[in-house]
N, C-alpha and C. Protein backbone atom coordinates (compact mmCIF):
# COMPACT_ATOMS: atom_id res chain seq x y z
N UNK A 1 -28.84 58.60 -24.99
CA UNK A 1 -27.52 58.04 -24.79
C UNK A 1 -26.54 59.20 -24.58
N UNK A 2 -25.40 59.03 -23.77
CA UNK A 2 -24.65 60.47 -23.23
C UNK A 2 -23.59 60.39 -24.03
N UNK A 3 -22.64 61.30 -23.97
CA UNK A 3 -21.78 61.43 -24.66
C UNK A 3 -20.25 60.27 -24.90
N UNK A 4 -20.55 60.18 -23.57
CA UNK A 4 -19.51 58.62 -22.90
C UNK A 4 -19.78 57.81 -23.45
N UNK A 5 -20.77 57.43 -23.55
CA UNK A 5 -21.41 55.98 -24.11
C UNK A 5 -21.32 56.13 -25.39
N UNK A 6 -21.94 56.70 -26.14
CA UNK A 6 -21.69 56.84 -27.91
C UNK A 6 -20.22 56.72 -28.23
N UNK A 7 -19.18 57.29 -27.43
CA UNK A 7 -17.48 57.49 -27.85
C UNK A 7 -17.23 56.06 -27.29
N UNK A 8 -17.73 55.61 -26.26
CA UNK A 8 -17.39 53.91 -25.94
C UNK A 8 -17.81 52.76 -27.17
N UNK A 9 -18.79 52.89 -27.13
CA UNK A 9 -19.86 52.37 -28.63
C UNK A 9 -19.05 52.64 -30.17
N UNK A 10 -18.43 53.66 -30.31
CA UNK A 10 -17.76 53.99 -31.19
C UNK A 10 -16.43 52.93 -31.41
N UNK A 11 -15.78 53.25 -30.11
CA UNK A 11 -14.29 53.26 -30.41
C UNK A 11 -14.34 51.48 -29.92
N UNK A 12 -15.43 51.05 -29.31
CA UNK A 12 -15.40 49.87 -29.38
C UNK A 12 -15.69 48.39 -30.59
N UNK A 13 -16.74 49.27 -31.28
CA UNK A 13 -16.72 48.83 -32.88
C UNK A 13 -15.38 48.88 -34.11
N UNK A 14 -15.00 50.13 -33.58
CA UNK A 14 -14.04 50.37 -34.53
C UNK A 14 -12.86 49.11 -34.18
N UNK A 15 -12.75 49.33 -32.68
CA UNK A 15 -11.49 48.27 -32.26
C UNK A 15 -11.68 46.52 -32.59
N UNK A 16 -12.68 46.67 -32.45
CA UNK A 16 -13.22 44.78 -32.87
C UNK A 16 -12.82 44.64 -34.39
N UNK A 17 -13.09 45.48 -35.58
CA UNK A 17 -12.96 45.48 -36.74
C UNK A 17 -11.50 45.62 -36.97
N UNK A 18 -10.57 46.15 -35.87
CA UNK A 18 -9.26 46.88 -36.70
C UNK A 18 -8.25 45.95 -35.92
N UNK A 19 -8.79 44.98 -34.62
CA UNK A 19 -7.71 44.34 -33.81
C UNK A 19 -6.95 43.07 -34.99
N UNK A 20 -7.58 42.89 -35.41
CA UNK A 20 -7.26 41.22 -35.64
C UNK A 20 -6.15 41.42 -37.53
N UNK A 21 -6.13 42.92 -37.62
CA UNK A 21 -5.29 43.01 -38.41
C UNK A 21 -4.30 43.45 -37.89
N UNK A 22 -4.19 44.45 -36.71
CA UNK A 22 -3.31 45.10 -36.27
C UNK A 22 -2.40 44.05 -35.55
N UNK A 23 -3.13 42.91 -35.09
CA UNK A 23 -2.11 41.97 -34.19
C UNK A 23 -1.67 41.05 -35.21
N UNK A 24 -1.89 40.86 -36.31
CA UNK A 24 -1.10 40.65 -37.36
C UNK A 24 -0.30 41.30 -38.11
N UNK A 25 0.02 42.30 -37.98
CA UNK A 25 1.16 43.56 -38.30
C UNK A 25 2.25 43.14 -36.86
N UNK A 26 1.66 43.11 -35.49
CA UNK A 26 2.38 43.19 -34.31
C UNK A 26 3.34 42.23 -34.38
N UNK A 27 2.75 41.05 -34.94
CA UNK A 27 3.58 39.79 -34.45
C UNK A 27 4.71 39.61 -35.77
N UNK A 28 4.48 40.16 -36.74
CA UNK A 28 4.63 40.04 -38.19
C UNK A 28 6.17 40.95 -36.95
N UNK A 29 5.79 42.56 -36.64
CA UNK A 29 6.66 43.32 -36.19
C UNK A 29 8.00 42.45 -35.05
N UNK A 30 7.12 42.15 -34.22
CA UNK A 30 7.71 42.00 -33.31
C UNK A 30 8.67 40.59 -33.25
N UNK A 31 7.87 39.81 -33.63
CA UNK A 31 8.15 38.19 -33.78
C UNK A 31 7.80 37.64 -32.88
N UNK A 32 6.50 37.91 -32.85
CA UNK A 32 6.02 36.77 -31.43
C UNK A 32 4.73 37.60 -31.39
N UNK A 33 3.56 36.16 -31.43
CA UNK A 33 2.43 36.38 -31.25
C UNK A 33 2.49 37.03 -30.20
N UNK A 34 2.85 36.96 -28.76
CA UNK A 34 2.05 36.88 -27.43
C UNK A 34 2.99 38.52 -27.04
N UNK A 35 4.02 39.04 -27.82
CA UNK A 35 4.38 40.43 -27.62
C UNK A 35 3.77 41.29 -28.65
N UNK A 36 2.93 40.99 -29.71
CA UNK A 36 2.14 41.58 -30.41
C UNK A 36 1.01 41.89 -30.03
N UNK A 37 0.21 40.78 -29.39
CA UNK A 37 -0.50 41.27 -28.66
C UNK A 37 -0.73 42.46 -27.60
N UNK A 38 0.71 42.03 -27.02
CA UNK A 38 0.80 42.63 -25.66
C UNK A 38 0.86 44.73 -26.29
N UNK A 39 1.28 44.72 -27.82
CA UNK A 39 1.72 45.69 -28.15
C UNK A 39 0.32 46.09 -28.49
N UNK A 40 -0.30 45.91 -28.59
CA UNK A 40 -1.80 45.92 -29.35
C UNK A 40 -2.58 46.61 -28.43
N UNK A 41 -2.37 45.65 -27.10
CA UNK A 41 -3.26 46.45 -26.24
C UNK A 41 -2.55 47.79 -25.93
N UNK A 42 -1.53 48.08 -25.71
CA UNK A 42 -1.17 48.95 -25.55
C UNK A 42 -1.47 50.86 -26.12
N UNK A 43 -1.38 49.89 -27.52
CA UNK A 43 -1.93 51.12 -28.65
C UNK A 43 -3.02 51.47 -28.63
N UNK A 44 -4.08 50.35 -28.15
CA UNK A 44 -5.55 50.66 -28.16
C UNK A 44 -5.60 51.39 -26.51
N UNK A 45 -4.89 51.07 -25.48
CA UNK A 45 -5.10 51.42 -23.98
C UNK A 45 -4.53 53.78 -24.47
N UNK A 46 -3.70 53.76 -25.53
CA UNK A 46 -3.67 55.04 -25.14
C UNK A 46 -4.35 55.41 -27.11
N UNK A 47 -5.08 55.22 -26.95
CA UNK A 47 -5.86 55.66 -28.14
C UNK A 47 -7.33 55.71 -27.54
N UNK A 48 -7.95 55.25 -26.45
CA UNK A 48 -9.00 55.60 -26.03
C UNK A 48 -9.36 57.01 -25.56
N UNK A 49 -8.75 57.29 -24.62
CA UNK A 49 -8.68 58.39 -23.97
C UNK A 49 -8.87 59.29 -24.94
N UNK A 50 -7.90 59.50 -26.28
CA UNK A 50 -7.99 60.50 -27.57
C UNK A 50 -8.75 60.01 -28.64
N UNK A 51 -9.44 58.83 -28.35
CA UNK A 51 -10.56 58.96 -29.04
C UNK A 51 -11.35 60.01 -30.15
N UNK A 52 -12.11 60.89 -29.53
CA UNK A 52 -12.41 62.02 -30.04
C UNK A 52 -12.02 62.71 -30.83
N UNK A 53 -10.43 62.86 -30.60
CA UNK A 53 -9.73 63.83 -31.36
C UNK A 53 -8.53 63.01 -32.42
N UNK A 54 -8.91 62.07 -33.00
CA UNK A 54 -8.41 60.91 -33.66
C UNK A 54 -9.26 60.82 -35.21
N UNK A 55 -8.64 61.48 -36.15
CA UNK A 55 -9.42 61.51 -37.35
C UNK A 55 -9.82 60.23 -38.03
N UNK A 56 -8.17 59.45 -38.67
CA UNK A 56 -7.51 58.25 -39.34
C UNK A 56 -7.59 57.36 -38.06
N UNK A 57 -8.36 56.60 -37.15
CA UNK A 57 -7.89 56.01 -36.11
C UNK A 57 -6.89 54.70 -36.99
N UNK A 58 -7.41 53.90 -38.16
CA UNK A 58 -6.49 52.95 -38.81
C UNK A 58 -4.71 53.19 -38.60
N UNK A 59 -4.96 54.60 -39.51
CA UNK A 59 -3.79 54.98 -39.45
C UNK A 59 -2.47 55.45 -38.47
N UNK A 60 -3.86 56.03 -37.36
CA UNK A 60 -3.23 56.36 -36.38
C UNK A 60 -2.87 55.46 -35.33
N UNK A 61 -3.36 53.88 -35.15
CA UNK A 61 -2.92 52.59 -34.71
C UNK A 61 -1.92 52.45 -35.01
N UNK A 62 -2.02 52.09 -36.69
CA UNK A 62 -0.72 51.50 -36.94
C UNK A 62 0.86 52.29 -37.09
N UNK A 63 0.56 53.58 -37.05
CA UNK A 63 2.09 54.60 -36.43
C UNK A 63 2.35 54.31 -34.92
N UNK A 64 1.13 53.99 -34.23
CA UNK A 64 1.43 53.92 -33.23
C UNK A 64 2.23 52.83 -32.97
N UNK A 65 1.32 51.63 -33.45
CA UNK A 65 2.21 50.23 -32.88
C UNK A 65 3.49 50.44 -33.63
N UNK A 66 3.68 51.33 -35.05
CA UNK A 66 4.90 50.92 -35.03
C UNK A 66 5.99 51.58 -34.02
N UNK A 67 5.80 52.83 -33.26
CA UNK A 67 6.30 53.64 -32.61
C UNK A 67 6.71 52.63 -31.21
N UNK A 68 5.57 51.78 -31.02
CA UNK A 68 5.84 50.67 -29.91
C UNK A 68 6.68 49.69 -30.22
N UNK A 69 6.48 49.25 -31.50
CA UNK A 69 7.68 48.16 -31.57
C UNK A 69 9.21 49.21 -32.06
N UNK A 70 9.29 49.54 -32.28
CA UNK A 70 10.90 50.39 -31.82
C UNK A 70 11.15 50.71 -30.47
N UNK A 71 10.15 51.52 -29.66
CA UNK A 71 10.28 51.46 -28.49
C UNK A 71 10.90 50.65 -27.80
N UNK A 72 10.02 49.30 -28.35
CA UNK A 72 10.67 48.00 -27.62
C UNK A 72 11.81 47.26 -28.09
N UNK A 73 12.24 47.20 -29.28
CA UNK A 73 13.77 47.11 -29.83
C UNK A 73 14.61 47.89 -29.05
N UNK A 74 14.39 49.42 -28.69
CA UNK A 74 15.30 50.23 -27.38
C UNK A 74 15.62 49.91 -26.29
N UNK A 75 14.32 49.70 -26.14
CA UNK A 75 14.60 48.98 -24.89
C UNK A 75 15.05 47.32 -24.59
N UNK A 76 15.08 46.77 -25.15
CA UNK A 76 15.18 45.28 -25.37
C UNK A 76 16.88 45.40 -25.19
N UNK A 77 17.41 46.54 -26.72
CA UNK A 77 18.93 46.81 -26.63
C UNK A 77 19.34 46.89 -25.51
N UNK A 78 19.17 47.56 -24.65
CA UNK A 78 19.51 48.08 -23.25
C UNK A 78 19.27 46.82 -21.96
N UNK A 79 18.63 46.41 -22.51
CA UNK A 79 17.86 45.14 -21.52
C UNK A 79 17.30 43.83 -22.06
N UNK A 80 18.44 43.04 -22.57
CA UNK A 80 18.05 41.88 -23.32
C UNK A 80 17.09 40.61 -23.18
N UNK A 81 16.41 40.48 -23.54
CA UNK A 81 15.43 39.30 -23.00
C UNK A 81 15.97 37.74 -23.76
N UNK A 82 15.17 36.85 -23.62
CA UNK A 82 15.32 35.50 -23.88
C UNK A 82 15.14 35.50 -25.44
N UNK A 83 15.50 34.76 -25.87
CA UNK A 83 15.38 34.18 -27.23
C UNK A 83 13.78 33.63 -27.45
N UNK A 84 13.41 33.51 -28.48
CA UNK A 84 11.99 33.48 -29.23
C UNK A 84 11.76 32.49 -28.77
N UNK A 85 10.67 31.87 -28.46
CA UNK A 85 10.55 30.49 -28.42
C UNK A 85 9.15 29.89 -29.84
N UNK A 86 10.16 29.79 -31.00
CA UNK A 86 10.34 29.69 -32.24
C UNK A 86 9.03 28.19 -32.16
N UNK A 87 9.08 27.23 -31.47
CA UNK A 87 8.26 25.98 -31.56
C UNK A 87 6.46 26.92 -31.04
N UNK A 88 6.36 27.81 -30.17
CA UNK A 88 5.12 28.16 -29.52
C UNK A 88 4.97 29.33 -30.49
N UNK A 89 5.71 30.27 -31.11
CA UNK A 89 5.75 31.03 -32.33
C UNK A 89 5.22 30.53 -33.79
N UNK A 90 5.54 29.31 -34.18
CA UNK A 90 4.95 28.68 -35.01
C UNK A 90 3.39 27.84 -34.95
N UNK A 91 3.32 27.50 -33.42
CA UNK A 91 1.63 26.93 -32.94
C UNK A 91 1.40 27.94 -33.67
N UNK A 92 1.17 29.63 -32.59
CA UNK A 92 0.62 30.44 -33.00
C UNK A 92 0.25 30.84 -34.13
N UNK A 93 0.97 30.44 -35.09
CA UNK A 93 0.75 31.47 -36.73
C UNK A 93 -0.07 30.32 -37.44
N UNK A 94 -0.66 29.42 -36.42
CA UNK A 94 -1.67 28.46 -37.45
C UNK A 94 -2.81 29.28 -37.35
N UNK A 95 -3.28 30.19 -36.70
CA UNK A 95 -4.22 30.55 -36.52
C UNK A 95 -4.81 31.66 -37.47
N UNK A 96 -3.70 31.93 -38.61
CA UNK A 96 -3.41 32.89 -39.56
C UNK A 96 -4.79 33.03 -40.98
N UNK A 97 -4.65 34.02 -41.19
CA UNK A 97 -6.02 33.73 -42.77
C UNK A 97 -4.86 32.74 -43.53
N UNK A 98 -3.82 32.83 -43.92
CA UNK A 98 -2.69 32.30 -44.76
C UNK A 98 -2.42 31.08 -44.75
N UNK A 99 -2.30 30.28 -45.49
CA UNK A 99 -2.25 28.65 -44.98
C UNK A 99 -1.07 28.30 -44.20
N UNK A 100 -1.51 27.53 -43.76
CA UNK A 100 -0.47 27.18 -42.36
C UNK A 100 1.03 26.75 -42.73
N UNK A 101 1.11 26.35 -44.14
CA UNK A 101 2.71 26.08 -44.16
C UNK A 101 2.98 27.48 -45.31
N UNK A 102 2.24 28.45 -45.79
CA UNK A 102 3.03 29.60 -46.16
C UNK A 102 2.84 30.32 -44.44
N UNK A 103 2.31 30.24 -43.51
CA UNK A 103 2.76 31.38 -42.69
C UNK A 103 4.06 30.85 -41.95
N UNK A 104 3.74 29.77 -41.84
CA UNK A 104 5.21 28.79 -41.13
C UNK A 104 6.45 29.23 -41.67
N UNK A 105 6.21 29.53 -43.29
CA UNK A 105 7.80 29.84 -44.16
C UNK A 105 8.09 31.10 -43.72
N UNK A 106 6.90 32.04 -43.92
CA UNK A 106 6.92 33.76 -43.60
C UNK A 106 7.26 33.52 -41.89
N UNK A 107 6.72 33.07 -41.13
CA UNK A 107 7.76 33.18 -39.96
C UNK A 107 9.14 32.89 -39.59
N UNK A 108 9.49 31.55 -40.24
CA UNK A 108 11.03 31.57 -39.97
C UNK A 108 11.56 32.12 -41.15
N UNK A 109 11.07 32.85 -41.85
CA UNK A 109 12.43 33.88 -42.66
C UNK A 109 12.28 35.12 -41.67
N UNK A 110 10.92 35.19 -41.36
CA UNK A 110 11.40 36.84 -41.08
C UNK A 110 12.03 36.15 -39.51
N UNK A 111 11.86 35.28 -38.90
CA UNK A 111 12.36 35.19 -37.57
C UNK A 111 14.32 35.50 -37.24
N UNK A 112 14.83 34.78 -38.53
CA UNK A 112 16.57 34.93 -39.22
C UNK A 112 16.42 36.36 -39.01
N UNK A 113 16.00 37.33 -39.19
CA UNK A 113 16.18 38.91 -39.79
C UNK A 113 16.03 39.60 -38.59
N UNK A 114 17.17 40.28 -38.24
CA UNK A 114 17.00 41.14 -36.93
C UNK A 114 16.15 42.39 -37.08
N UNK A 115 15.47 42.82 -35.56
CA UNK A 115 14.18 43.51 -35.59
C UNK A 115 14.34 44.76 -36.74
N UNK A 116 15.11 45.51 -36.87
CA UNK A 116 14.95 46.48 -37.70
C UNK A 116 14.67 46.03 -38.94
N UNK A 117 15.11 45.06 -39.70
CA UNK A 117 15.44 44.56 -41.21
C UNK A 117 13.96 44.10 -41.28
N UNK A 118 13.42 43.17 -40.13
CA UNK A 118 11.93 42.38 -40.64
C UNK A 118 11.22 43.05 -40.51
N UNK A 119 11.44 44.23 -39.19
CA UNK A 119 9.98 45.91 -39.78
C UNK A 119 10.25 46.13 -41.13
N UNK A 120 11.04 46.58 -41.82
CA UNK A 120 11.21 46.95 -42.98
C UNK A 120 10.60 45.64 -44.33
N UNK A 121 11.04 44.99 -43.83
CA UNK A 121 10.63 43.65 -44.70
C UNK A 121 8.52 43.59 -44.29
N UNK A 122 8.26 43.98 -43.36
CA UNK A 122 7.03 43.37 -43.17
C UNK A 122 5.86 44.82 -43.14
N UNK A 123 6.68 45.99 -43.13
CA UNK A 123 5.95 46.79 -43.60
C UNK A 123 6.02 47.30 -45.25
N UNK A 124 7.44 47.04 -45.61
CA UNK A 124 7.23 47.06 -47.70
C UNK A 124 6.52 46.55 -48.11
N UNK A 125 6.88 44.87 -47.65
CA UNK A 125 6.47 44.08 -48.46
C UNK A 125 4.73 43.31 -48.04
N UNK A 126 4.67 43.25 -46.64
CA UNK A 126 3.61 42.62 -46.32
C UNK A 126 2.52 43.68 -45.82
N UNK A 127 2.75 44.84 -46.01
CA UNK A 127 1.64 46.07 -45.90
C UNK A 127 1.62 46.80 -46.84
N UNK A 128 2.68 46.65 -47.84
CA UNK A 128 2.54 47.72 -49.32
C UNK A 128 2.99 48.95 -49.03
N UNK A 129 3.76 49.54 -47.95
CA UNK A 129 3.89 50.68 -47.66
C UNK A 129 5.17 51.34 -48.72
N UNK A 130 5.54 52.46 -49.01
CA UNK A 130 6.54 53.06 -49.73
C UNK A 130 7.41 53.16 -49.14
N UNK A 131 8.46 53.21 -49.68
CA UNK A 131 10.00 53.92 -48.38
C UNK A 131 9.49 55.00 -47.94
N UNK A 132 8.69 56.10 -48.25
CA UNK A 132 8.77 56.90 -47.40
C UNK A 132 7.79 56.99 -46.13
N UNK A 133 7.14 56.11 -46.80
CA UNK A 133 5.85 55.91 -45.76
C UNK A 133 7.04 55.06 -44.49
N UNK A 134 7.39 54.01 -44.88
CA UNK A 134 8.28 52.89 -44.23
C UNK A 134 9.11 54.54 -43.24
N UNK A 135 10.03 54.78 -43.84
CA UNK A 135 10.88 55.65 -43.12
C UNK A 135 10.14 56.16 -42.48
N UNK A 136 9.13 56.96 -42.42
CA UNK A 136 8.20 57.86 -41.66
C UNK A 136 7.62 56.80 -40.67
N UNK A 137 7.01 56.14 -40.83
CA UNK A 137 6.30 55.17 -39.57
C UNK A 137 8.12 54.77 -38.53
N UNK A 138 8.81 54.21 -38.83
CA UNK A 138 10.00 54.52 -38.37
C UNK A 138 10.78 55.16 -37.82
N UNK A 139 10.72 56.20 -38.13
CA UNK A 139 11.67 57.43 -38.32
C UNK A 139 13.17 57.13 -38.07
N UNK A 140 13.01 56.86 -39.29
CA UNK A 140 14.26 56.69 -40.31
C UNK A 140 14.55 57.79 -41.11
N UNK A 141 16.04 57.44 -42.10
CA UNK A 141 15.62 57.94 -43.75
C UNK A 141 15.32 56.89 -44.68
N UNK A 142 15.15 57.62 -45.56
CA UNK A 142 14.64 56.51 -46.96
C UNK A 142 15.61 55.87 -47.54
N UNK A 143 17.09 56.16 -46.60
CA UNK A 143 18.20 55.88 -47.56
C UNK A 143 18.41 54.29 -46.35
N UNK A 144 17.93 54.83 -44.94
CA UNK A 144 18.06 53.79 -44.20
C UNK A 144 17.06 52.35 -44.47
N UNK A 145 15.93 52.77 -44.77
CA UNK A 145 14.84 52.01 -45.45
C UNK A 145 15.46 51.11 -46.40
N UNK A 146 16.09 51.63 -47.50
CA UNK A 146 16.52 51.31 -48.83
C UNK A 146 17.65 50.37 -48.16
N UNK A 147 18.74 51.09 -47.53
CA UNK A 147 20.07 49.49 -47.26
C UNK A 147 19.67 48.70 -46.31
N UNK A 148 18.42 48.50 -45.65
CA UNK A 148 17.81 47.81 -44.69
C UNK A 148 17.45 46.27 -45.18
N UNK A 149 16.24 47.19 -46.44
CA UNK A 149 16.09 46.13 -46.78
C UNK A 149 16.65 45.15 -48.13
N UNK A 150 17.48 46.01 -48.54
CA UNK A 150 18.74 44.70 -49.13
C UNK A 150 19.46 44.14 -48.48
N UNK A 151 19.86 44.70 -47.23
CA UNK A 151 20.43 43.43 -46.32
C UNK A 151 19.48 42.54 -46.04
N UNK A 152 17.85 42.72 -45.69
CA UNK A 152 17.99 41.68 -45.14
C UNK A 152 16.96 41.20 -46.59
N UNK A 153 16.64 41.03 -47.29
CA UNK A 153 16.42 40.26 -48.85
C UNK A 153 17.83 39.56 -49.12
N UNK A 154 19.24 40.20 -48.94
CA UNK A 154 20.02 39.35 -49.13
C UNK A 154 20.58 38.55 -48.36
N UNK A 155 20.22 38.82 -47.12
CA UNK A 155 19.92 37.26 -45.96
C UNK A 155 19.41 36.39 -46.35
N UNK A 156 18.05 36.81 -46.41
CA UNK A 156 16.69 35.59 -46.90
C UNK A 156 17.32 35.01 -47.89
N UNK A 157 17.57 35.48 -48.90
CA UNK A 157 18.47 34.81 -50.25
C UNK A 157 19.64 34.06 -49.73
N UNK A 158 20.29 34.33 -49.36
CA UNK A 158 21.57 33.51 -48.61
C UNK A 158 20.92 32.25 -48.23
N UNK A 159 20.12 32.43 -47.58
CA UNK A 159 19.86 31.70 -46.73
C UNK A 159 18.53 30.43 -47.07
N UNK A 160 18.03 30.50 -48.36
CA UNK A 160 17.38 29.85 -49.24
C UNK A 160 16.12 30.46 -48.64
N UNK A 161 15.89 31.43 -47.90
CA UNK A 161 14.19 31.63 -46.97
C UNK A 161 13.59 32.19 -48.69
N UNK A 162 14.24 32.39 -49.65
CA UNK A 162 13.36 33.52 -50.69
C UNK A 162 13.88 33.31 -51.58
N UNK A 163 12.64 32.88 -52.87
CA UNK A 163 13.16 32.87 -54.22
C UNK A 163 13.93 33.90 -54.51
N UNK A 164 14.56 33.96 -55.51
CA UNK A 164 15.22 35.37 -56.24
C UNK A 164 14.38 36.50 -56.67
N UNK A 165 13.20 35.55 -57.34
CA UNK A 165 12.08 36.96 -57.67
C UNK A 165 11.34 37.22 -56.78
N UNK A 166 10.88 36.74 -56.14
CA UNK A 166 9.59 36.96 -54.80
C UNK A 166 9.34 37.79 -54.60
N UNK A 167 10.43 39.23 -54.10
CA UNK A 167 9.97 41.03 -53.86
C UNK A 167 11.25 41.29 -54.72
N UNK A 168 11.16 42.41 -55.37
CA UNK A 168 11.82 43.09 -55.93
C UNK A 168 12.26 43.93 -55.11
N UNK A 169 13.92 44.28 -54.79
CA UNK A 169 13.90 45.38 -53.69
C UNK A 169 14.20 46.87 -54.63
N UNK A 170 14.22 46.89 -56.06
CA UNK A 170 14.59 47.65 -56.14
C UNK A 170 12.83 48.65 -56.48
N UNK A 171 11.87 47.87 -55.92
CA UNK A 171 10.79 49.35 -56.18
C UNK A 171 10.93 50.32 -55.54
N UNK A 172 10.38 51.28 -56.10
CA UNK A 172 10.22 52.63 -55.53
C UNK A 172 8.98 53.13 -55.05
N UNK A 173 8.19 51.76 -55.17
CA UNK A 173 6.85 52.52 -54.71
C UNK A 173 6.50 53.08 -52.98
C-alpha cells in the first residue's frame, strides 16, 4: 500500500468518527443545520491536504470550524443574508442523540442569542470549554468571554428560555 493510500485510509476513518460531532458543534455554532454542514466540509476540505502534519486532528477541527464560523459572522456583517428559517431548523434537530423536545428548547434559546453570545453559550456550556479555552478558539479576551456570556444567560433568563440555575455563569472553569 503507498503512501497516498494509507494517509487517505487514515484521514478517512478519522473523519467518519469525528463528523457527526463536529456538525453538531457547527449547527449548535452557526444556527442552522444546512450552514454547519456546509462549515464542516469546509474544515475537513482544508485539513486533508495537512493531514500529515496534523498532530490533535480533534482539536485541530474544532479551532478550525470555530475560526469558520467567525469568519462567517464577518462576513455575513458586511453582507447580510436572510433570516433562519427556524420551522426547517427545528425538522433538522430531530435528528439529534438528545430528545427531540430538549433539542427543540436548546434551539430556540440559542436561536434568540446573536452569533457571538450563542458561540460562547455553546462552547462553555455545551462543550465544557474554559474562558480561556473559549477566548482562544475565538480570539477574544477572557474578559470578552466573561460579559458575553452574561448577556446572553441574561437574555435566556429574560426571556423564560432558562431556569435560573441551569449554568452557572459565574464558573471559572
Amino acid at each position: 500500500m503507498d503512501v497516498h493510500h494509507e494517509r487517505d485510509d487514515a484521514f478517512t476513518a478519522w473523519a467518519r468518527g469525528a463528523v457527526p460531532q463536529l456538525e453538531r458543534i457547527a449547527q449548535l455554532l452557526a444556527g442552522d443545520a444546512h450552514a454547519g454542514q456546509d462549515l464542516v466540509q469546509d474544515v475537513l476540505e482544508r485539513m486533508y491536504p495537512r493531514w500529515g502534519r496534523i498532530d490533535d486532528p480533534d482539536a485541530y477541527a474544532r479551532r478550525s470550524l470555530t475560526h469558520a464560523v467567525t469568519s462567517r459572522w464577518r462576513y455575513r456583517a458586511r453582507r447580510p443574508e436572510a433570516a433562519w428559517d427556524t420551522d426547517r431548523d427545528v425538522a433538522d434537530a430531530r435528528s439529534g442523540t438528545a430528545t427531540v423536545e430538549h433539542r427543540l428548547d436548546l434551539l430556540a434559546a440559542l436561536a434568540q442569542l446573536p452569533a457571538r453570545q450563542r458561540a460562547v453559550v455553546v462552547l462553555r456550556y455545551l462543550e465544557d470549554r474554559t474562558e480561556h479555552d473559549v477566548a482562544d478558539l475565538l480570539d477574544v479576551s477572557v474578559g470578552t468571554v466573561k460579559s458575553q456570556t452574561a448577556r446572553a444567560l441574561t437574555r435566556l433568563r429574560s426571556a423564560g428560555l432558562l431556569e435560573p440555575a441551569t449554568l452557572n455563569p459565574g464558573s471559572t472553569r
